[in-house]
PDB file of N, CA and C in Angstrom:
ATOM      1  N   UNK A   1     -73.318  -5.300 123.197  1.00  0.00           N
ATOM      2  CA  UNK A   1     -74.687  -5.654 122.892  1.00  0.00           C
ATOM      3  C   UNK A   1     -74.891  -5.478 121.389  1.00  0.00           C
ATOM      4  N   UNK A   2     -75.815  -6.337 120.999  1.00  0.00           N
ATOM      5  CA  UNK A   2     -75.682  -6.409 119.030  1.00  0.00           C
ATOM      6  C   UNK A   2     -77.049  -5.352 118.957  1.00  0.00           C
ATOM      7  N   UNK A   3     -76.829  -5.029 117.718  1.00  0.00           N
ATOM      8  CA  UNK A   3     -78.143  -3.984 117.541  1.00  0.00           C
ATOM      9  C   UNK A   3     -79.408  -5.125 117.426  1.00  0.00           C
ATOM     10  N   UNK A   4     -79.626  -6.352 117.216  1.00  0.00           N
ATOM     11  CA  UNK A   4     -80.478  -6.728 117.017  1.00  0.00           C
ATOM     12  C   UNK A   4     -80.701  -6.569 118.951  1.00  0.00           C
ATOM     13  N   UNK A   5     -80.422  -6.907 119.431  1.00  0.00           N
ATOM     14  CA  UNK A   5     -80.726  -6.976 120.908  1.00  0.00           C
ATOM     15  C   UNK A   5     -81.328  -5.625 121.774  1.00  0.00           C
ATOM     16  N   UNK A   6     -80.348  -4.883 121.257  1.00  0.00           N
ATOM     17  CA  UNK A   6     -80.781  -3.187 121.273  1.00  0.00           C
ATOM     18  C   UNK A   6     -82.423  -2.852 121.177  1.00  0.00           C
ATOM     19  N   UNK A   7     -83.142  -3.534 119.927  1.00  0.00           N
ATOM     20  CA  UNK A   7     -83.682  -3.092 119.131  1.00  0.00           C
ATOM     21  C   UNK A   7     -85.420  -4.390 120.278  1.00  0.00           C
ATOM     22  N   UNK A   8     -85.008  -5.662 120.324  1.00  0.00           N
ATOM     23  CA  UNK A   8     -85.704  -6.295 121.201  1.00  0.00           C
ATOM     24  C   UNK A   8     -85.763  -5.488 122.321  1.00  0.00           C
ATOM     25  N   UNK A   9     -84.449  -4.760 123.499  1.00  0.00           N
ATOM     26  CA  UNK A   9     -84.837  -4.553 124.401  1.00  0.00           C
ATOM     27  C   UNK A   9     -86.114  -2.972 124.142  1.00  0.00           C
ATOM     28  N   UNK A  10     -85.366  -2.569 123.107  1.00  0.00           N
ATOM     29  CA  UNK A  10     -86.567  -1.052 123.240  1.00  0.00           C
ATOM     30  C   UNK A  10     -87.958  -1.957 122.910  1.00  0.00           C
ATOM     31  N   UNK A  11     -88.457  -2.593 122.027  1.00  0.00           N
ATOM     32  CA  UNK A  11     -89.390  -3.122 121.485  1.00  0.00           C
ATOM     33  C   UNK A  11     -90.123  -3.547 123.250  1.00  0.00           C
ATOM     34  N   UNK A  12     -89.467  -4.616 123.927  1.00  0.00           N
ATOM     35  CA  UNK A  12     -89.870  -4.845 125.487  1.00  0.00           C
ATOM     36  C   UNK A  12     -90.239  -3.928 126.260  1.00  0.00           C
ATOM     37  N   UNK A  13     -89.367  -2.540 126.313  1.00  0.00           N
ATOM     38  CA  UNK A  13     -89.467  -1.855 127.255  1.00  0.00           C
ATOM     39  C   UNK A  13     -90.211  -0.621 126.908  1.00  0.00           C
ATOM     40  N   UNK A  14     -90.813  -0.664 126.084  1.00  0.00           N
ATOM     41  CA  UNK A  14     -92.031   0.368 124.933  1.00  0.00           C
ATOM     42  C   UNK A  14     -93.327   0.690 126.376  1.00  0.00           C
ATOM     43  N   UNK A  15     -93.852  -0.419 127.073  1.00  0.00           N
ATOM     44  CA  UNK A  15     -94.856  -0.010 127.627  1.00  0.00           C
ATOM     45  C   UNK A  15     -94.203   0.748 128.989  1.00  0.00           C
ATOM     46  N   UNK A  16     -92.694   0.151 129.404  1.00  0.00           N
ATOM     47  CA  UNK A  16     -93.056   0.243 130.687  1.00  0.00           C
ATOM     48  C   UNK A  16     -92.277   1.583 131.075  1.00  0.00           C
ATOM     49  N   UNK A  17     -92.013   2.474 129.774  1.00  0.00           N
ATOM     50  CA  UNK A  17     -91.295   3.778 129.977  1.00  0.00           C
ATOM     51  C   UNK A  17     -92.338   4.746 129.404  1.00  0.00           C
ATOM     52  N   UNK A  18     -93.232   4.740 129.292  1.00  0.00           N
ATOM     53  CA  UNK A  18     -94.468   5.409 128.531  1.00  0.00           C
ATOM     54  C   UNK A  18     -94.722   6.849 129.452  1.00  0.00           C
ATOM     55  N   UNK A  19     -94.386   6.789 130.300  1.00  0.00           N
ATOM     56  CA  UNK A  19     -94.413   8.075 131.029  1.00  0.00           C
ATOM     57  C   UNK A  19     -92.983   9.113 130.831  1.00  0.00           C
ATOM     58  N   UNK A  20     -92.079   8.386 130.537  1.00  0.00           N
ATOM     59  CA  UNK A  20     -90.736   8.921 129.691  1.00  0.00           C
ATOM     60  C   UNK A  20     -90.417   9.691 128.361  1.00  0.00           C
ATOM     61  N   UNK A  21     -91.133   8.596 127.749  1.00  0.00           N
ATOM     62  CA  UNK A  21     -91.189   8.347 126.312  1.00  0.00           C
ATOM     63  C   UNK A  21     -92.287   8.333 125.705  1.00  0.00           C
ATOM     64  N   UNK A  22     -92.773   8.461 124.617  1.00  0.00           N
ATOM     65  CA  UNK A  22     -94.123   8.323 124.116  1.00  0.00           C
ATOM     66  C   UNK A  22     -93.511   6.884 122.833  1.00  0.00           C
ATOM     67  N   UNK A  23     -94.802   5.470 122.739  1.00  0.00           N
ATOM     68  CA  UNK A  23     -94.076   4.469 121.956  1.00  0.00           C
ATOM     69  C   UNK A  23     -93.853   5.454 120.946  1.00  0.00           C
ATOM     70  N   UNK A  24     -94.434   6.350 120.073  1.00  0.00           N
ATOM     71  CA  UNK A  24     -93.617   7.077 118.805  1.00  0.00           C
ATOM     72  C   UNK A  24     -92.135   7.066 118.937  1.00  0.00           C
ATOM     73  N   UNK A  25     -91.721   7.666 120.086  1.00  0.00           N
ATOM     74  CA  UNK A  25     -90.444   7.908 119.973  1.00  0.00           C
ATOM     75  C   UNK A  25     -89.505   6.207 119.909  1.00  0.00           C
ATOM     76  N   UNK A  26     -89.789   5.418 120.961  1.00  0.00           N
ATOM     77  CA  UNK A  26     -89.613   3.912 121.021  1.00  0.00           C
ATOM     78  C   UNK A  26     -90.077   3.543 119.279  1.00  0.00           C
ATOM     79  N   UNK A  27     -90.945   3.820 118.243  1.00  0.00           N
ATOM     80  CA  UNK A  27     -90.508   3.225 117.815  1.00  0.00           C
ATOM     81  C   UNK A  27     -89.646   3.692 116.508  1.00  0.00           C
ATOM     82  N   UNK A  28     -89.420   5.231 116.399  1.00  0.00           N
ATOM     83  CA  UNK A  28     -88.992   6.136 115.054  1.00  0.00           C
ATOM     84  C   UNK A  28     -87.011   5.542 115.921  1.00  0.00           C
ATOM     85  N   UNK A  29     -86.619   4.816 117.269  1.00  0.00           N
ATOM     86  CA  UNK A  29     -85.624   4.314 117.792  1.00  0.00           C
ATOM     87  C   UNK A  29     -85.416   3.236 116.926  1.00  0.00           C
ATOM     88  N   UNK A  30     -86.548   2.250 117.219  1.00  0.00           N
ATOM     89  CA  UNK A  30     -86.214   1.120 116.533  1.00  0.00           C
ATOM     90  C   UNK A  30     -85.886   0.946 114.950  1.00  0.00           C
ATOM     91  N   UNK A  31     -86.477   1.800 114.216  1.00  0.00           N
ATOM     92  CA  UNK A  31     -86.683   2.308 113.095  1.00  0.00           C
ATOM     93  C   UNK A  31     -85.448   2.923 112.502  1.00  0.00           C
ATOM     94  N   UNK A  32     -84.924   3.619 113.533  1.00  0.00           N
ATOM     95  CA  UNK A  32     -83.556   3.927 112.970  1.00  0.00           C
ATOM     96  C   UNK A  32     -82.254   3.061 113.117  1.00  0.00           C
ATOM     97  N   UNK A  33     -82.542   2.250 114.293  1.00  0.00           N
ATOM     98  CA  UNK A  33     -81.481   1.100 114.172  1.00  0.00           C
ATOM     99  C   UNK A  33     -81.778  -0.183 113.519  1.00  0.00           C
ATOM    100  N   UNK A  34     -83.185  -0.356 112.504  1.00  0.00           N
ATOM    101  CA  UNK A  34     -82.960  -1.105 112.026  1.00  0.00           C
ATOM    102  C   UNK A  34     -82.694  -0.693 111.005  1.00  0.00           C
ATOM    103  N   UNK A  35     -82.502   0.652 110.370  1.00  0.00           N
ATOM    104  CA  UNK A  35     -81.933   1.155 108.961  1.00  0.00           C
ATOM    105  C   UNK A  35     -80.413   1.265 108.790  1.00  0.00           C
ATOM    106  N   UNK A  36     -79.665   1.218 110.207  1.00  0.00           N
ATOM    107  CA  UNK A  36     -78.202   1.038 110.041  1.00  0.00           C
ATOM    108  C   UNK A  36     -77.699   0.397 109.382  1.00  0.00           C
ATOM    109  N   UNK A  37     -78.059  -0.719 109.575  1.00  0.00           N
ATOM    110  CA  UNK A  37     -77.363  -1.935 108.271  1.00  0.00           C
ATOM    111  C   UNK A  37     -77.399  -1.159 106.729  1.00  0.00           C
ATOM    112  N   UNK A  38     -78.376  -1.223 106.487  1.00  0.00           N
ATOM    113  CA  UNK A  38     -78.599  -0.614 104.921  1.00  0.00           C
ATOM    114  C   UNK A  38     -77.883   0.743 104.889  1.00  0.00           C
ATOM    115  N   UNK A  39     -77.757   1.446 105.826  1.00  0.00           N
ATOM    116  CA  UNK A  39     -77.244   2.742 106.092  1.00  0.00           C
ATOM    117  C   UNK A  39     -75.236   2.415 105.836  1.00  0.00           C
ATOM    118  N   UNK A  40     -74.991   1.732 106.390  1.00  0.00           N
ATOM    119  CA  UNK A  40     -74.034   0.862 106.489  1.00  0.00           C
ATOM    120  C   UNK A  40     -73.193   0.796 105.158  1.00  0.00           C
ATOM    121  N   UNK A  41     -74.173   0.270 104.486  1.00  0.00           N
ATOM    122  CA  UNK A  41     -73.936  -0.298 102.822  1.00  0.00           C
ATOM    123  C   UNK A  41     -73.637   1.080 102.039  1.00  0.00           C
ATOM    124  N   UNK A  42     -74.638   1.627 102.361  1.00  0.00           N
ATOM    125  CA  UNK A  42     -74.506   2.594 101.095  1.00  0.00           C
ATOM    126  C   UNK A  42     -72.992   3.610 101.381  1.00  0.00           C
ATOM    127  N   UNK A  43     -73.377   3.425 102.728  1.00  0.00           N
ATOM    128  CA  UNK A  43     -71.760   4.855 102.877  1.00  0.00           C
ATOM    129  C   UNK A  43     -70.584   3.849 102.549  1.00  0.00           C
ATOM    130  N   UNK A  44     -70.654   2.511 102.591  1.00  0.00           N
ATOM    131  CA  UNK A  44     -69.736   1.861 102.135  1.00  0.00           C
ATOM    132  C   UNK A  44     -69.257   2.087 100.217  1.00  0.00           C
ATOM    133  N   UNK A  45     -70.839   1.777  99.741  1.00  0.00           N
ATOM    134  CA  UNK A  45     -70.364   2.291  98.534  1.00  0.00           C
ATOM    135  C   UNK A  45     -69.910   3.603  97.907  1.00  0.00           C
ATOM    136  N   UNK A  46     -70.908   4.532  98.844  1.00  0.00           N
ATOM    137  CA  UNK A  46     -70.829   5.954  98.589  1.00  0.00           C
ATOM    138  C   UNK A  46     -68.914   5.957  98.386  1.00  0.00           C
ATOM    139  N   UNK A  47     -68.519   5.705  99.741  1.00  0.00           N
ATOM    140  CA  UNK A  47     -67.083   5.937 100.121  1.00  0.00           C
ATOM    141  C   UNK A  47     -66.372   4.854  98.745  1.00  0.00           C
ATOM    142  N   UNK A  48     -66.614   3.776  98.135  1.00  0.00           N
ATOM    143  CA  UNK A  48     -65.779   3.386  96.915  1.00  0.00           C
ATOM    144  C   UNK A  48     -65.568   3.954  95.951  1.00  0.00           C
ATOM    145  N   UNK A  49     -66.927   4.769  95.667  1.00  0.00           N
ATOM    146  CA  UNK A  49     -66.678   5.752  94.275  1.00  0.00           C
ATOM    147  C   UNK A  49     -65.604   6.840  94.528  1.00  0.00           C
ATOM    148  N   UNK A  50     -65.976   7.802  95.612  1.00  0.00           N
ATOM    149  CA  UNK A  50     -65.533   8.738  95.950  1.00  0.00           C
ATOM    150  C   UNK A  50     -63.975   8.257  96.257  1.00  0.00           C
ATOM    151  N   UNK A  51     -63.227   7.472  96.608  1.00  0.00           N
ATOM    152  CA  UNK A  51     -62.194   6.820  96.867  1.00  0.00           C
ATOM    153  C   UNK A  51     -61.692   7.012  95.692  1.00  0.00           C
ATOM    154  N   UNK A  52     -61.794   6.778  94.081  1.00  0.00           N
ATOM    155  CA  UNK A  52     -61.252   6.788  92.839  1.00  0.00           C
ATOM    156  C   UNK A  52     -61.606   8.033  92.078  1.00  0.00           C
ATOM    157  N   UNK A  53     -60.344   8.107  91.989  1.00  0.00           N
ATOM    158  CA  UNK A  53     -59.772   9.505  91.693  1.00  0.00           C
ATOM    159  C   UNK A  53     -60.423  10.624  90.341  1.00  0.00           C
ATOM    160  N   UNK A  54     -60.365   9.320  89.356  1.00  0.00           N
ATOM    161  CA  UNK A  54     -61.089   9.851  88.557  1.00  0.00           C
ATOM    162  C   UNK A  54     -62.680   9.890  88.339  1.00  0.00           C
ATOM    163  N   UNK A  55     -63.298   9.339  89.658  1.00  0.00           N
ATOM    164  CA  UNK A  55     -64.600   9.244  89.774  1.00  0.00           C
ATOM    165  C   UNK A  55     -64.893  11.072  90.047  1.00  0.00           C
ATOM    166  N   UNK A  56     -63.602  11.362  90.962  1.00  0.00           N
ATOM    167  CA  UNK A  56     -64.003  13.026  91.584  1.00  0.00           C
ATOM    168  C   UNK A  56     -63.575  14.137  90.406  1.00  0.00           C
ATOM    169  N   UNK A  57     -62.969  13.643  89.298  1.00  0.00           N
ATOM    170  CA  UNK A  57     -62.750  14.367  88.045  1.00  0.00           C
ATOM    171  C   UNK A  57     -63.932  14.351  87.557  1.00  0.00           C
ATOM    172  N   UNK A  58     -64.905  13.631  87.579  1.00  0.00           N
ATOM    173  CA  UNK A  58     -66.211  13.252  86.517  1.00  0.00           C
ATOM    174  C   UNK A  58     -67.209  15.121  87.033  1.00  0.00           C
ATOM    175  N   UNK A  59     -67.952  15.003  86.075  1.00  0.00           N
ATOM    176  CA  UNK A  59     -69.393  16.287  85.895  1.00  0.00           C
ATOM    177  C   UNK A  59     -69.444  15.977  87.275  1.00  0.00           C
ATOM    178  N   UNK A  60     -70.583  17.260  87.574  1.00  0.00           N
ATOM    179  CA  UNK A  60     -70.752  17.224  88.857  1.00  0.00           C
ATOM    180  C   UNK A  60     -72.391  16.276  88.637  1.00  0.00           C
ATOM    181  N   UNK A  61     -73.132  16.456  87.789  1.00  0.00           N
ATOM    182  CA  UNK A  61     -74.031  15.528  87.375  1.00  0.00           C
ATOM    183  C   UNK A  61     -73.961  14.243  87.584  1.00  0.00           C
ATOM    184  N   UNK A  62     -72.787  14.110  86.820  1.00  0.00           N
ATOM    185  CA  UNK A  62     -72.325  12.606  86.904  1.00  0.00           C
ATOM    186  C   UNK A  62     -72.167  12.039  87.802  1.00  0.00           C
ATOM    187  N   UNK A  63     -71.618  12.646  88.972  1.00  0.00           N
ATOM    188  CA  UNK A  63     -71.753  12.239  90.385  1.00  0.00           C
ATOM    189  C   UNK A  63     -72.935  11.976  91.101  1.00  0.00           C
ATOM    190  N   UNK A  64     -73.632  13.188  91.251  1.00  0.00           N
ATOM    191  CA  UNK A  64     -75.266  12.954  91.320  1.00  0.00           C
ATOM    192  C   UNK A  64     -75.524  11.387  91.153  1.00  0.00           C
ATOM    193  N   UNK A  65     -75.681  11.584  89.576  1.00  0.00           N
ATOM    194  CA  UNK A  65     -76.615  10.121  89.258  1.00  0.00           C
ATOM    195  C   UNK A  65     -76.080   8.693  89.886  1.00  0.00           C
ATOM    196  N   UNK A  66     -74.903   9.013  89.865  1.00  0.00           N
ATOM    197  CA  UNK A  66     -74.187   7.755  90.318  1.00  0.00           C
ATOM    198  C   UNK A  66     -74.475   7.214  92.116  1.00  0.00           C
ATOM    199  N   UNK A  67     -74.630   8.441  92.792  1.00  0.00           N
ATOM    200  CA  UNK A  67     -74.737   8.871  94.336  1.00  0.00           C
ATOM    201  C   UNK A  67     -76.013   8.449  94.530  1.00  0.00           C
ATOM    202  N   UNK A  68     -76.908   8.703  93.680  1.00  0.00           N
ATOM    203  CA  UNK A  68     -78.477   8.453  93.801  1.00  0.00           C
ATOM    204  C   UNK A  68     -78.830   6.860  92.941  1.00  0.00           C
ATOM    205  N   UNK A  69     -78.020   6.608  92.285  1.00  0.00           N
ATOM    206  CA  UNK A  69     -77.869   5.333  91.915  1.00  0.00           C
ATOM    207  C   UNK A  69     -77.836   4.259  92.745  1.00  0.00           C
ATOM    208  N   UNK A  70     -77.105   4.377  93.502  1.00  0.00           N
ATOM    209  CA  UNK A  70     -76.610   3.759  95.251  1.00  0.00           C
ATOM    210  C   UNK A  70     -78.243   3.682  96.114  1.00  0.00           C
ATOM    211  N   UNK A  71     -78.576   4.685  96.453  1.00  0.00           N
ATOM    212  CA  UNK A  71     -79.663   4.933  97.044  1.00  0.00           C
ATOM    213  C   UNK A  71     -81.002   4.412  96.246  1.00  0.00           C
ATOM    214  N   UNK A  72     -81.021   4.578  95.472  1.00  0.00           N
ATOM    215  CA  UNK A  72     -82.350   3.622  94.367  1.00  0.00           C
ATOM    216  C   UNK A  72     -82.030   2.189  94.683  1.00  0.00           C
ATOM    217  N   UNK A  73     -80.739   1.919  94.431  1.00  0.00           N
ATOM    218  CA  UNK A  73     -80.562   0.487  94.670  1.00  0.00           C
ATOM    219  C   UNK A  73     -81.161  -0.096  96.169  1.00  0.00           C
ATOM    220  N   UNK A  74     -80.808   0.653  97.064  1.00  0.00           N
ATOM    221  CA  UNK A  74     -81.369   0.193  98.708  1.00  0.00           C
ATOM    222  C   UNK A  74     -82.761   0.559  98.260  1.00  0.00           C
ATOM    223  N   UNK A  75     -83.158   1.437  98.184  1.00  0.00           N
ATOM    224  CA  UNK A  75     -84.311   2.001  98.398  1.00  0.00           C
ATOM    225  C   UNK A  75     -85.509   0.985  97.781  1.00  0.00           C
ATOM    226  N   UNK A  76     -85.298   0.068  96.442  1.00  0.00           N
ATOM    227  CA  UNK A  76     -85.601  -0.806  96.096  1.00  0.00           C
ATOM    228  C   UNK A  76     -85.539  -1.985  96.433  1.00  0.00           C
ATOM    229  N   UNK A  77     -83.905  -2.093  97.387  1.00  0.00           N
ATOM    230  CA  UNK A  77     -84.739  -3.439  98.047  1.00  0.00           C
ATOM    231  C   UNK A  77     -85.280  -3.244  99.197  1.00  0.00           C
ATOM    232  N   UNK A  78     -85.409  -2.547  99.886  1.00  0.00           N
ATOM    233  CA  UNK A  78     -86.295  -2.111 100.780  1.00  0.00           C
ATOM    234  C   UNK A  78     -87.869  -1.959 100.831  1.00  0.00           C
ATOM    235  N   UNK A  79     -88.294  -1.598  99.921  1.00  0.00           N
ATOM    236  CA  UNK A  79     -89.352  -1.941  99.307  1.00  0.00           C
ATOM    237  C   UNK A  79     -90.060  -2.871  99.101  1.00  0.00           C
ATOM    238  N   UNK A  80     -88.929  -3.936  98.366  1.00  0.00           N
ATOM    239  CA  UNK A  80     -89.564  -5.226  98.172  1.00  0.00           C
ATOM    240  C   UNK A  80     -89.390  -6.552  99.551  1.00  0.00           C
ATOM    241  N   UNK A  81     -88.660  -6.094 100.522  1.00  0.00           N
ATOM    242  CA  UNK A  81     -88.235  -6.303 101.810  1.00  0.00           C
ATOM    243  C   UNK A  81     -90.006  -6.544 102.392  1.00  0.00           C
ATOM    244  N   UNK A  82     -90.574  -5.102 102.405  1.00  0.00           N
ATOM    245  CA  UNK A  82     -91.636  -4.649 102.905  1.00  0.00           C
ATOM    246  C   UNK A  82     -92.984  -5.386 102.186  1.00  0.00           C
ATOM    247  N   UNK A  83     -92.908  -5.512 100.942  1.00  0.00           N
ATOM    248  CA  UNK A  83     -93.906  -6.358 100.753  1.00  0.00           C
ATOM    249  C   UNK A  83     -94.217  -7.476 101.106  1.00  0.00           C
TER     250      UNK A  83
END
């Protein structure tokens, strides 16, 4: 099953588990599987830096900014996603 399908069936089945579930929880679900993708990306990049050798020689700063660099980048298009 694809996460987009995943994500329709909770969206469907929101009213008729309400004695289970409260929709909050149905939707902080949906919410998190639709952040996988982007979630996806970043550990992808996270994992390229960290992969090169002399990236793990660098300041520990230097890492930081670079780590949070990654995350500004999603975090920005996400943002503009939302507008």
């Amino acid at each position: 099953m694809t996460r987009e399908e995943v994500i329709n069936q909770l969206q469907d089945a929101k009213d008729g588990y309400r004695e289970y579930l409260t929709n909050e929880a149905f939707d902080i679900a949906i919410e998190a599987l639709e952040q996988e993708p982007i979630l996806d990306k970043i550990r992808t990049e996270i994992k390229a830096l960290t992969s090169n050798r002399g990236f793990l020689s660098c300041s520990v700063d230097y890492i930081h900014e670079e780590i949070d660099a990654v995350f500004d980048k999603y975090r920005v298009e996400k943002e503009q996603e939302d507008e």
